[in-house]
C-alpha atoms as a PDB file:
ATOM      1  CA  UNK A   1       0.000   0.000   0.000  1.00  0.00           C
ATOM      2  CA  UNK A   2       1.338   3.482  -0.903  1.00  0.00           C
ATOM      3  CA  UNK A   3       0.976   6.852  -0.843  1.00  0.00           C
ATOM      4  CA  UNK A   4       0.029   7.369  -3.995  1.00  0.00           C
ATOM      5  CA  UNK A   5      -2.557   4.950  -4.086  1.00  0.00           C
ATOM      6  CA  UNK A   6      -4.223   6.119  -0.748  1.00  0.00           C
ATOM      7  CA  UNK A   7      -3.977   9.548  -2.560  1.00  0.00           C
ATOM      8  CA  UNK A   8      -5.353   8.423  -6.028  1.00  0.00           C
ATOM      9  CA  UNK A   9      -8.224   6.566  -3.963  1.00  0.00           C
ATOM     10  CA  UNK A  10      -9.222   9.730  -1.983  1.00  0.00           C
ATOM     11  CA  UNK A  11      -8.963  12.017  -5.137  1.00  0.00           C
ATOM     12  CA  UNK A  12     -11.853   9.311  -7.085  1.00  0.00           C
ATOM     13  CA  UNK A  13     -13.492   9.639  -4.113  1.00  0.00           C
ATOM     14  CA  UNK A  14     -13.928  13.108  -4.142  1.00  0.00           C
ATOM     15  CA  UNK A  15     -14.413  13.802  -8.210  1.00  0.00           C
ATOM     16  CA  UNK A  16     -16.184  10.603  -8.458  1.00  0.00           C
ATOM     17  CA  UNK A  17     -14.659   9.644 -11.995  1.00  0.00           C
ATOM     18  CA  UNK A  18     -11.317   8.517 -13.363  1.00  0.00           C
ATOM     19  CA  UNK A  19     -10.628  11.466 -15.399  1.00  0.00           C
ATOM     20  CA  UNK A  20     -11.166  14.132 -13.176  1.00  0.00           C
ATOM     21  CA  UNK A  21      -8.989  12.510 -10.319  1.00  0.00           C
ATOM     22  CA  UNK A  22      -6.536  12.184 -12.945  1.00  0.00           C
ATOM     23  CA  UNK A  23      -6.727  15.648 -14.295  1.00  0.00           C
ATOM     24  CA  UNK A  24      -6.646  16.627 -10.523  1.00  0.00           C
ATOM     25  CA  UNK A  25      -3.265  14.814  -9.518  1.00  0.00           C
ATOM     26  CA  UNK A  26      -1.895  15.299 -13.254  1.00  0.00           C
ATOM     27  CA  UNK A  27      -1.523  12.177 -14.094  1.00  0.00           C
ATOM     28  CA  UNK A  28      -2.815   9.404 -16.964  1.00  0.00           C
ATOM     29  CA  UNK A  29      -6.091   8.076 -16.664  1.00  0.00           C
ATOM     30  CA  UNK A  30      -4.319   4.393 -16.681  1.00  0.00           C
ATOM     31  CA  UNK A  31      -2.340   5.104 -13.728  1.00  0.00           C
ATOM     32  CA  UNK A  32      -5.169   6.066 -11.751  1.00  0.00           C
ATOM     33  CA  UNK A  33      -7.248   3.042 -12.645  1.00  0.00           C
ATOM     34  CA  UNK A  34      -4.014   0.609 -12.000  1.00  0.00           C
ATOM     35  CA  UNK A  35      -3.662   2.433  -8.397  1.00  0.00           C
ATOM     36  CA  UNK A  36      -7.053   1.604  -7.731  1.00  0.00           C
ATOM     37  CA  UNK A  37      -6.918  -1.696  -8.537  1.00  0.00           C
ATOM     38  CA  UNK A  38      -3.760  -2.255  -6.362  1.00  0.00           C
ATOM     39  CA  UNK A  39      -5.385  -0.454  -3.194  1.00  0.00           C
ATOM     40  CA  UNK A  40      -8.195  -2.790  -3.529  1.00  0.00           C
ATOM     41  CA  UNK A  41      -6.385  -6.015  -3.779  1.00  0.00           C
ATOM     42  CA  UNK A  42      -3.870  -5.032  -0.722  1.00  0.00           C
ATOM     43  CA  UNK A  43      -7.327  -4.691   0.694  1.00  0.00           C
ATOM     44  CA  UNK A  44      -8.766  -7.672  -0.111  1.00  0.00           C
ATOM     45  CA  UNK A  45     -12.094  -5.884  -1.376  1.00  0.00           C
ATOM     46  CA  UNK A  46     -13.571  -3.590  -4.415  1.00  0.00           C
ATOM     47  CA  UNK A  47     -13.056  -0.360  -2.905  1.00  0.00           C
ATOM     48  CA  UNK A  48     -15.334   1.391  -6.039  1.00  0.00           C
ATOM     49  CA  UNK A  49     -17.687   0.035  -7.797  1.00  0.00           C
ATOM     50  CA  UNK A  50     -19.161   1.711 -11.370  1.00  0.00           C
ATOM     51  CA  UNK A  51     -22.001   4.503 -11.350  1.00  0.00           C
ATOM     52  CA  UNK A  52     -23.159   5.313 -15.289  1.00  0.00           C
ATOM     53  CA  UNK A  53     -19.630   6.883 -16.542  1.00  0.00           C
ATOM     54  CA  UNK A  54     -18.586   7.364 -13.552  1.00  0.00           C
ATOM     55  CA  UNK A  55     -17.346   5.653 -10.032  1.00  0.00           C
ATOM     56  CA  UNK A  56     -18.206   5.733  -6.784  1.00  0.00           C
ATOM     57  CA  UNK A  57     -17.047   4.056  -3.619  1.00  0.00           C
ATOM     58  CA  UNK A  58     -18.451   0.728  -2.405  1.00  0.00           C
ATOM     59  CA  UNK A  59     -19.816   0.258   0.626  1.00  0.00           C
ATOM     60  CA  UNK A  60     -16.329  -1.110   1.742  1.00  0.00           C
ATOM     61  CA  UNK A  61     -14.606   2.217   0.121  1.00  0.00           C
ATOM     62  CA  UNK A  62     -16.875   4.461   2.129  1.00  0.00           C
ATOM     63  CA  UNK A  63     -16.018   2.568   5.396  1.00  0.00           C
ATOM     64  CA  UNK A  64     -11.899   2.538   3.964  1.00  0.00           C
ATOM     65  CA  UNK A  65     -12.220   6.438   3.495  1.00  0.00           C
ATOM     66  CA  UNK A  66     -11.768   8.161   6.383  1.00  0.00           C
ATOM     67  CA  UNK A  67      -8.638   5.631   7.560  1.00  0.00           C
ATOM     68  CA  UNK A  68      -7.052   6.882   4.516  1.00  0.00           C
ATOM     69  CA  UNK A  69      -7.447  10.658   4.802  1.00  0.00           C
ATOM     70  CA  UNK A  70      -6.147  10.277   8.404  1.00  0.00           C
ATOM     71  CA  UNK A  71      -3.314   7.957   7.380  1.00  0.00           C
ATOM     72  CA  UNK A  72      -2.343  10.618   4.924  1.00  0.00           C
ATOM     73  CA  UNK A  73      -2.882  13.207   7.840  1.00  0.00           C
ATOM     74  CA  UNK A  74      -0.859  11.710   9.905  1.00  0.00           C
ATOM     75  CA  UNK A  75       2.156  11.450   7.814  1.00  0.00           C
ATOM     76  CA  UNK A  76       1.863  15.244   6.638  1.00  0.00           C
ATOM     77  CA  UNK A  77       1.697  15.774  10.344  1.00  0.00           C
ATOM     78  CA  UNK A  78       4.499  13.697  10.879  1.00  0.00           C
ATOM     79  CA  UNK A  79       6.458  15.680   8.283  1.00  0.00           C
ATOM     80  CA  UNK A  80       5.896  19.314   9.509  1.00  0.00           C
ATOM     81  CA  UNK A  81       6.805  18.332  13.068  1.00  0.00           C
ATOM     82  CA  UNK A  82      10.619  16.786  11.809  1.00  0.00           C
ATOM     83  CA  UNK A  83      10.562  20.087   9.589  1.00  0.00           C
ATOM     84  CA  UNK A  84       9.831  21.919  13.308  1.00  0.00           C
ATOM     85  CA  UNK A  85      12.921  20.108  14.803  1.00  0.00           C
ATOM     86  CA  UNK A  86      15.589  21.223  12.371  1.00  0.00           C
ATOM     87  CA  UNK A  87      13.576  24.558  12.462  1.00  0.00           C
ATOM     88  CA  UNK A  88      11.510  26.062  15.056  1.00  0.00           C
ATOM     89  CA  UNK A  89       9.664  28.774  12.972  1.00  0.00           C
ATOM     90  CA  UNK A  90       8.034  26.794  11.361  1.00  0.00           C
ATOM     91  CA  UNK A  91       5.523  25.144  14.140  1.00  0.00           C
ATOM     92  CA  UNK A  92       2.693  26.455  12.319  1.00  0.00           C
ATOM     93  CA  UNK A  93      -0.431  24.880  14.329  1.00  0.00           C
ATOM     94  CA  UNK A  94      -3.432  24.683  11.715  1.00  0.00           C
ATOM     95  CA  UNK A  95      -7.014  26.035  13.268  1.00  0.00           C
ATOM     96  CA  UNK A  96     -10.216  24.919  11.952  1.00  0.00           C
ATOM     97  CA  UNK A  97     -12.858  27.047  13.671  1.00  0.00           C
ATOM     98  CA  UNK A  98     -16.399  27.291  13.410  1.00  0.00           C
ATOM     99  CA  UNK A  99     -17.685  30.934  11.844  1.00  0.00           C
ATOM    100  CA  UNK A 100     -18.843  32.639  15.001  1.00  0.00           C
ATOM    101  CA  UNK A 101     -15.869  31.451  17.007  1.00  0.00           C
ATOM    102  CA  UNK A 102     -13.510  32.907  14.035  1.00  0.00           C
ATOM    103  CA  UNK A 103     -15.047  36.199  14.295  1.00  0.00           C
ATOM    104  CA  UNK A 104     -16.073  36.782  17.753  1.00  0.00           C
ATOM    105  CA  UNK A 105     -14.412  34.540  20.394  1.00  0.00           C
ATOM    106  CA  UNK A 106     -10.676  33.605  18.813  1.00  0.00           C
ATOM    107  CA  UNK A 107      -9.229  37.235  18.217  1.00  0.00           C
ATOM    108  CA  UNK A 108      -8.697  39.032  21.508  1.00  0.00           C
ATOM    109  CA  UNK A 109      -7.903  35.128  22.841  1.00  0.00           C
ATOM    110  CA  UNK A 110      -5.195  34.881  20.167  1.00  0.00           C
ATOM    111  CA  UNK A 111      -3.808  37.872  20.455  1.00  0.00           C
ATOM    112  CA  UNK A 112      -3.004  37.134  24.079  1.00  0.00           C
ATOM    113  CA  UNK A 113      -1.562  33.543  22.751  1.00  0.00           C
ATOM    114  CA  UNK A 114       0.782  35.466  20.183  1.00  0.00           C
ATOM    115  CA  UNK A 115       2.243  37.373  22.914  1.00  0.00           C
ATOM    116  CA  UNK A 116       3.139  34.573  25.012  1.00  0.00           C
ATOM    117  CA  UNK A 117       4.154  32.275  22.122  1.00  0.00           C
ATOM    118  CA  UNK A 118       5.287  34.377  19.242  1.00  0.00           C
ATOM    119  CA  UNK A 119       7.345  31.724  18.256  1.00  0.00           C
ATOM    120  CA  UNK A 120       4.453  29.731  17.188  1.00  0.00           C
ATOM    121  CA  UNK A 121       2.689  30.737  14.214  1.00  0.00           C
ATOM    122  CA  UNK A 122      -1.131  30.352  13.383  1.00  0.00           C
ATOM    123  CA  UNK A 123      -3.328  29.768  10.626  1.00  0.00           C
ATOM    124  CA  UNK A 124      -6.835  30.127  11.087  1.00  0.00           C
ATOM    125  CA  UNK A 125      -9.079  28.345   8.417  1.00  0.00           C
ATOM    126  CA  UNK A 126     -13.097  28.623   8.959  1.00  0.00           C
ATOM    127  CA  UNK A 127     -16.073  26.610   8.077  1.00  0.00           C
ATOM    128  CA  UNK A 128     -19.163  25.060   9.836  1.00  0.00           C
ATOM    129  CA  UNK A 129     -19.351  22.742  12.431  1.00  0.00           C
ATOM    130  CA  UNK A 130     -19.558  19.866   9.839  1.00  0.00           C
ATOM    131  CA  UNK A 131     -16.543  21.589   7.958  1.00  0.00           C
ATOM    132  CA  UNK A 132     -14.620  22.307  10.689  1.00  0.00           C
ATOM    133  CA  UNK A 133     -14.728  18.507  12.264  1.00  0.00           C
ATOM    134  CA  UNK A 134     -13.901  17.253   8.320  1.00  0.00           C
ATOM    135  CA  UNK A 135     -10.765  19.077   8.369  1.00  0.00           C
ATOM    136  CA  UNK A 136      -9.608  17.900  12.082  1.00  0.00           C
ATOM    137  CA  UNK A 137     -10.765  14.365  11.224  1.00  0.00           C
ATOM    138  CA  UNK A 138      -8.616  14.234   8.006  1.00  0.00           C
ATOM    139  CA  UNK A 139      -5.926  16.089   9.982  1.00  0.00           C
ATOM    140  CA  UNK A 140      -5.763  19.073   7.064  1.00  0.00           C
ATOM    141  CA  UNK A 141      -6.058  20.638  10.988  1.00  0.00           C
ATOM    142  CA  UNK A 142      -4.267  20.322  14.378  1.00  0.00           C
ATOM    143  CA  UNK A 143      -7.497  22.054  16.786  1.00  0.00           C
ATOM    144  CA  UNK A 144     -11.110  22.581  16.211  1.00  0.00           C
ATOM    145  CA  UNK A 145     -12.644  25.224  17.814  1.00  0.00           C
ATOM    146  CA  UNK A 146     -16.479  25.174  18.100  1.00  0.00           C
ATOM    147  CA  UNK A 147     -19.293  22.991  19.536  1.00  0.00           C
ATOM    148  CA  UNK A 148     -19.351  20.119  21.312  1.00  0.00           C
ATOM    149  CA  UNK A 149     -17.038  17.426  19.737  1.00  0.00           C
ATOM    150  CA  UNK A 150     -18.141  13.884  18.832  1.00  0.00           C
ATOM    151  CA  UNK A 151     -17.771  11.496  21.774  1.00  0.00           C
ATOM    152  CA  UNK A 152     -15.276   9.317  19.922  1.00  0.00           C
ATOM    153  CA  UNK A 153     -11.799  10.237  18.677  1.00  0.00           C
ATOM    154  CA  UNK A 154     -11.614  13.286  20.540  1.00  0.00           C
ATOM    155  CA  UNK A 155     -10.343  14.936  23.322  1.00  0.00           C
ATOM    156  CA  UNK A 156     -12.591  18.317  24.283  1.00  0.00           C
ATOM    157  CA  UNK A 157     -11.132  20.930  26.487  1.00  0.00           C
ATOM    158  CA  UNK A 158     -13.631  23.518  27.626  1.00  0.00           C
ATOM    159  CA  UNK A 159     -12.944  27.601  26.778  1.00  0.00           C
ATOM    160  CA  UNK A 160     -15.849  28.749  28.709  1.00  0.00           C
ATOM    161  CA  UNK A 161     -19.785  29.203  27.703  1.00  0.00           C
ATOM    162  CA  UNK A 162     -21.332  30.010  24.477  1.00  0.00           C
ATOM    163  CA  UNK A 163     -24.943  31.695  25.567  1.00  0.00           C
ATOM    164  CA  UNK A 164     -27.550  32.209  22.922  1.00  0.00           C
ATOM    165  CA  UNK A 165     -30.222  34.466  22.578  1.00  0.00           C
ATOM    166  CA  UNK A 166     -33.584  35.136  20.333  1.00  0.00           C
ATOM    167  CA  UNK A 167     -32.993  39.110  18.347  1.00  0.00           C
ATOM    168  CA  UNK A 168     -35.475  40.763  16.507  1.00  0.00           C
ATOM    169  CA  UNK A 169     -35.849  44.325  15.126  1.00  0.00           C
ATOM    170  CA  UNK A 170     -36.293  46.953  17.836  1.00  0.00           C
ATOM    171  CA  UNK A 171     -40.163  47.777  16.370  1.00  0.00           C
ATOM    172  CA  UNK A 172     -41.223  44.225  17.200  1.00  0.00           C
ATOM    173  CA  UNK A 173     -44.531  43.715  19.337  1.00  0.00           C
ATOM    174  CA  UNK A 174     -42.843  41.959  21.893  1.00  0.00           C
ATOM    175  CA  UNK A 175     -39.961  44.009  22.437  1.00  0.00           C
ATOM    176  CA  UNK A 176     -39.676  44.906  26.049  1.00  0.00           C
ATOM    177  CA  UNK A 177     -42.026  42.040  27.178  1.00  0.00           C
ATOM    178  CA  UNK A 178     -41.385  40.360  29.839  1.00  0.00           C
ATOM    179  CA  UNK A 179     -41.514  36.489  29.802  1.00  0.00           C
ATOM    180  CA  UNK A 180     -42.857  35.751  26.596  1.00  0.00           C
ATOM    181  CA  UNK A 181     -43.942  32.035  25.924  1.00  0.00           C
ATOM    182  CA  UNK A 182     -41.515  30.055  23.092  1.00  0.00           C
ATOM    183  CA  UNK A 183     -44.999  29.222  21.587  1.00  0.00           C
ATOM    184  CA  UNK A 184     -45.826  32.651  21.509  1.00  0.00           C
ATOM    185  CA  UNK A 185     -43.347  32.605  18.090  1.00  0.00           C
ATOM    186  CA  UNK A 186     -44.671  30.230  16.116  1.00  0.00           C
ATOM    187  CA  UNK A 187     -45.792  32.263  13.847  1.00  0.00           C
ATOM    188  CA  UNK A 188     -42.992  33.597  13.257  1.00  0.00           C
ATOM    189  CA  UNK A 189     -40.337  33.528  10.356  1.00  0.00           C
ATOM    190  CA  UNK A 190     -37.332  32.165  12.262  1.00  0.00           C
ATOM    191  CA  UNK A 191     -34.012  32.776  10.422  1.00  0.00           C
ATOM    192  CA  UNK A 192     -31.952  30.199  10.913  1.00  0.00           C
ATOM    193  CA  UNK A 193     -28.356  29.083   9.607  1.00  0.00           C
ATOM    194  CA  UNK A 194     -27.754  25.835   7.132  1.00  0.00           C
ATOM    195  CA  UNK A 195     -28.213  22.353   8.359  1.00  0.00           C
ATOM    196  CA  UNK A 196     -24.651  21.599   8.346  1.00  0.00           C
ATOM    197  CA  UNK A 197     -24.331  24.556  11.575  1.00  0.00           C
ATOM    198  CA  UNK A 198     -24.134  23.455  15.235  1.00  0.00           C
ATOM    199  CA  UNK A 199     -26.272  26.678  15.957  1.00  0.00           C
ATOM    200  CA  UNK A 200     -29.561  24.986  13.568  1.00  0.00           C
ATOM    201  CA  UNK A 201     -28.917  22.246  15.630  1.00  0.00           C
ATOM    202  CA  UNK A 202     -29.474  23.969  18.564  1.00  0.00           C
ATOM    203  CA  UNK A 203     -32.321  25.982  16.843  1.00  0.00           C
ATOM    204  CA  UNK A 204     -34.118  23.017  15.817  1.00  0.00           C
ATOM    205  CA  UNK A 205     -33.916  21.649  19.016  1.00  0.00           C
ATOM    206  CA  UNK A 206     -35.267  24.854  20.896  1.00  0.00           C
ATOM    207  CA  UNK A 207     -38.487  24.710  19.220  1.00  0.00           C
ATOM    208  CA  UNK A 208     -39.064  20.994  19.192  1.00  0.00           C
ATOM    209  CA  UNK A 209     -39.187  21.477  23.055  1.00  0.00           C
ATOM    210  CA  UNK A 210     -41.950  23.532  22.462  1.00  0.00           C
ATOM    211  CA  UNK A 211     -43.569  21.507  19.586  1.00  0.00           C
ATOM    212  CA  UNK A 212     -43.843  23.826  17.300  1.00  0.00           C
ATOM    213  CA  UNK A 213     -42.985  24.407  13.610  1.00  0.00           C
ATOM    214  CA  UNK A 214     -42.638  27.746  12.287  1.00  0.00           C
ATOM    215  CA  UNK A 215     -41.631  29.086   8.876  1.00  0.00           C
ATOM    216  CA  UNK A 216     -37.793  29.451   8.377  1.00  0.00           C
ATOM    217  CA  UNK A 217     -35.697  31.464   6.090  1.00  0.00           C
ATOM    218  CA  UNK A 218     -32.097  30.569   5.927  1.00  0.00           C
ATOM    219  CA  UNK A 219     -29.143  32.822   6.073  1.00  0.00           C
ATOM    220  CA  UNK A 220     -25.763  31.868   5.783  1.00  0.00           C
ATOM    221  CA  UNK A 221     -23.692  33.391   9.065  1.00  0.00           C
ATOM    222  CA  UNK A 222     -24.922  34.572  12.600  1.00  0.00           C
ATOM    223  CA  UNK A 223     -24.012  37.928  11.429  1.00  0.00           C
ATOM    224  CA  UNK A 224     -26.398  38.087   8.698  1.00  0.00           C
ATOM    225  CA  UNK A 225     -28.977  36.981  10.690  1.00  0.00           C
ATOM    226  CA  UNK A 226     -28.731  39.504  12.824  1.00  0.00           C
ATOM    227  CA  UNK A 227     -28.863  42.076  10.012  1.00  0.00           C
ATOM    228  CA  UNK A 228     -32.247  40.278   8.861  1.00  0.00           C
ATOM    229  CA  UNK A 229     -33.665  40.553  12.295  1.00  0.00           C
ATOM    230  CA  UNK A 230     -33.063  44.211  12.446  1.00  0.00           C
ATOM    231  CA  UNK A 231     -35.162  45.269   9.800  1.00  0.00           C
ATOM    232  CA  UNK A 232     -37.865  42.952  10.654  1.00  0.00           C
ATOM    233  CA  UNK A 233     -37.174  40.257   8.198  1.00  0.00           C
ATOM    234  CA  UNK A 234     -37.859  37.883  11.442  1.00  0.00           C
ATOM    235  CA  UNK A 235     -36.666  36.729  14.550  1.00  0.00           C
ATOM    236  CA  UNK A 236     -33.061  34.552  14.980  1.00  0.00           C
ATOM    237  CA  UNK A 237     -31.347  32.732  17.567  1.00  0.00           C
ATOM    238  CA  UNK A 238     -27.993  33.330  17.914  1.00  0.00           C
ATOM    239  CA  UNK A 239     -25.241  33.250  19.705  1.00  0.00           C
ATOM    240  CA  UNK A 240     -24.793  36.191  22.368  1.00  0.00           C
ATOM    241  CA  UNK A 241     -20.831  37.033  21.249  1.00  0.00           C
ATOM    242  CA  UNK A 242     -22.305  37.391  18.231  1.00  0.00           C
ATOM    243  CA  UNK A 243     -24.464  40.373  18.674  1.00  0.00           C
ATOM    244  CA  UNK A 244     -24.058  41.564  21.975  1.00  0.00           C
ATOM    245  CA  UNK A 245     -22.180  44.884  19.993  1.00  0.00           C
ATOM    246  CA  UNK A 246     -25.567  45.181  18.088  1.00  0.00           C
ATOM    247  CA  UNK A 247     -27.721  44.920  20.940  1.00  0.00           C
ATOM    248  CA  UNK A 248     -25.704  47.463  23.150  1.00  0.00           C
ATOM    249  CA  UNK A 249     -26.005  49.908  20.362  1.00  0.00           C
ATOM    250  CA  UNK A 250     -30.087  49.033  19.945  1.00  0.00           C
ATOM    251  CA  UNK A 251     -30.161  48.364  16.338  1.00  0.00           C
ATOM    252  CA  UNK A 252     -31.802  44.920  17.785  1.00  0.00           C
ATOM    253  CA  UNK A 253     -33.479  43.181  21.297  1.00  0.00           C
ATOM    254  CA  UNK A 254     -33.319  40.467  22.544  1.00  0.00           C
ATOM    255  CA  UNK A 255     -36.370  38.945  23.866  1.00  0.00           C
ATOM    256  CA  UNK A 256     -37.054  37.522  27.058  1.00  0.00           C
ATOM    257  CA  UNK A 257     -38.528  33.898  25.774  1.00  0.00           C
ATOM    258  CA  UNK A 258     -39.763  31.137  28.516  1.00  0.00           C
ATOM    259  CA  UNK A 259     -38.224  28.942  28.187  1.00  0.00           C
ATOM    260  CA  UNK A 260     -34.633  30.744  27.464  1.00  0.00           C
ATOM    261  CA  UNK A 261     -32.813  29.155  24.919  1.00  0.00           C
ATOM    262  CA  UNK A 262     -29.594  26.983  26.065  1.00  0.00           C
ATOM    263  CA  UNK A 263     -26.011  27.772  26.963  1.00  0.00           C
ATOM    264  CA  UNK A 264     -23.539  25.884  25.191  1.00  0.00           C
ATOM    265  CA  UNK A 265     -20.093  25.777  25.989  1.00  0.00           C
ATOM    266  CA  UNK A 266     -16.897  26.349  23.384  1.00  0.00           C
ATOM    267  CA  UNK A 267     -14.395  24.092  23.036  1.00  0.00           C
ATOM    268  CA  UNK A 268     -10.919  23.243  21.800  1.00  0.00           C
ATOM    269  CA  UNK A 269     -10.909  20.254  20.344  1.00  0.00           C
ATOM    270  CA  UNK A 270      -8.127  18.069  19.574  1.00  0.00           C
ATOM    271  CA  UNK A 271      -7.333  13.958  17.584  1.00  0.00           C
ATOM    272  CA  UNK A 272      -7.200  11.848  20.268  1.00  0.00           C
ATOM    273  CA  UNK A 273      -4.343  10.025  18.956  1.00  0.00           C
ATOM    274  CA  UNK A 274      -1.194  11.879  18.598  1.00  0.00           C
ATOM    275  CA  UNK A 275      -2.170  15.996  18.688  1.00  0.00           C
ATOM    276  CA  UNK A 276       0.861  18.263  17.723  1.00  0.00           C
ATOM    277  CA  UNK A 277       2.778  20.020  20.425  1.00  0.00           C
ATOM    278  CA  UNK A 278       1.817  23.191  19.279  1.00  0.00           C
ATOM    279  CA  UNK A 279      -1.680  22.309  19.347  1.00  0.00           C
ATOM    280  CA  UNK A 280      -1.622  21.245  22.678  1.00  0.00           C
ATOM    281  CA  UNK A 281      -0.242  24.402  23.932  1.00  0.00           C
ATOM    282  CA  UNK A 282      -3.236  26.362  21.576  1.00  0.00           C
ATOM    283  CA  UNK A 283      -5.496  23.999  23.464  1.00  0.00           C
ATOM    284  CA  UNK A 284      -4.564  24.252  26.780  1.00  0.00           C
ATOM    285  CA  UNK A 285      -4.270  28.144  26.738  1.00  0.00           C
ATOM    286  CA  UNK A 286      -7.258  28.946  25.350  1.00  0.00           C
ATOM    287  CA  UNK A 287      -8.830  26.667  28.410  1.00  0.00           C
ATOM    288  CA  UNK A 288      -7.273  28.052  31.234  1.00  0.00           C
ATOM    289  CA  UNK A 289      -9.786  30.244  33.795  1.00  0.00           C
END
């Protein structure tokens, strides 16, 4: 089994034909298919299987997948850190961080980390939860910051809490209410981010409790939902960081709903197998008191 197969299989898996993983890695069409076939008999299985003019993986390649991006993870891992022994600038530890904790938690807390560690530098990459989880699992990352992590394969060190909050425009009816039943909303247009977001999760959750179904308009990022909210477009749940500048300067309110939606908490997340150095020290700043 080599590298270049395990990369050859992951490209077909991802452009789900021959000629574009070819055309991807920039190489012939034959040597892609003869890769293939060599990863499958080290394996002992058909790791694709046909799809019209195309391939896709087998139920054995999907379950084969996720081994290989982490195998090819790990070595890339592997790589930087005997780079960072013979050099020590270049310890770059690779964040993956969810959008809200990108723009609203991470800065001031990095800043602080830079001036303790300058000799570690940072790259910040950002996505949603589902994105951000991808690129730790395939180790294209060394942290995840965001959400709760998945109970296997991952060690989850708290930052501190992630309160949300229902906005809406100023003019609203029940702006100023006190106590105002969940239920009381139902009909109206919740704006909510994409399904892939650990904050629709949370959303979707908030008004099951309350059994009710509401129209929905989605929006992209916290921020924009906020924006919506102000001129009446609806009412969102968001994360407090997220607004709290927005709601001290009144361009939106926050309502007082019963029940009051959760507190989540942020975390660092890290592999549980074999986390960089540099990621550990991210990690275990950004979770002290």
């Amino acid at each position: 089994m080599t590298l270049s197969q395990l990369r050859t299989f992951i490209a077909v898996a991802e452009h789900g034909s021959v000629r574009a993983a070819a055309e991807s890695l920039r190489i012939s069409q034959p040597s892609v298919s003869g890769s293939l076939a060599a990863l499958s008999e080290e394996v002992g299985v058909p790791l694709t299987e046909r799809e019209g003019r195309g391939l896709k993986l087998s139920p054995a390649g999907e379950a084969f997948l996720p081994h290989a991006r982490e195998a090819l993870g790990l070595l890339d891992q592997g790589t930087r850190l005997a780079r960072t022994a013979a050099d020590a600038t270049s310890a770059t530890v690779r964040i993956a961080a969810v959008y809200t904790a990108a723009e609203s938690l991470l800065p001031p807390l990095l800043r602080r980390f830079r001036e303790e560690h300058p000799e570690i530098p940072i790259q910040l990459e950002i996505g949603n939860r589902e994105e951000v989880l991808g690129r730790l699992a395939g180790r294209e990352a060394d942290i995840a910051v965001g959400g709760r992590a998945p109970d296997d394969g991952y060690e989850a060190l708290a930052i501190g809490p992630n309160p949300h909050v229902v906005v809406a425009s100023p003019e609203h009816p029940l702006a100023g209410r006190s106590g105002v039943p969940l239920a009381d909303l139902a009909g109206e247009t919740w704006l909510v981010r994409e399904e892939a977001s650990g904050t629709r999760r949370l959303v979707d959750e908030y008004l099951s409790s309350a059994e009710i179904d509401p129209p929905i308009t989605t929006i992209g990022s916290n921020g924009a939902i906020a924006a919506a909210a102000m001129v009446g477009l609806g009412v969102g749940l968001v994360p407090l960081v997220s607004v709290q500048q927005q709601i001290d300067a009144g361009q939106v309110v926050r309502l007082d709903v019963v029940p009051a939606p959760p507190t989540r908490e942020w975390y660092a997340i890290l592999p549980a197998r074999r986390p960089s150095p540099a990621a550990r020290t991210l990690a275990e700043f950004l979770s002290r008191p």
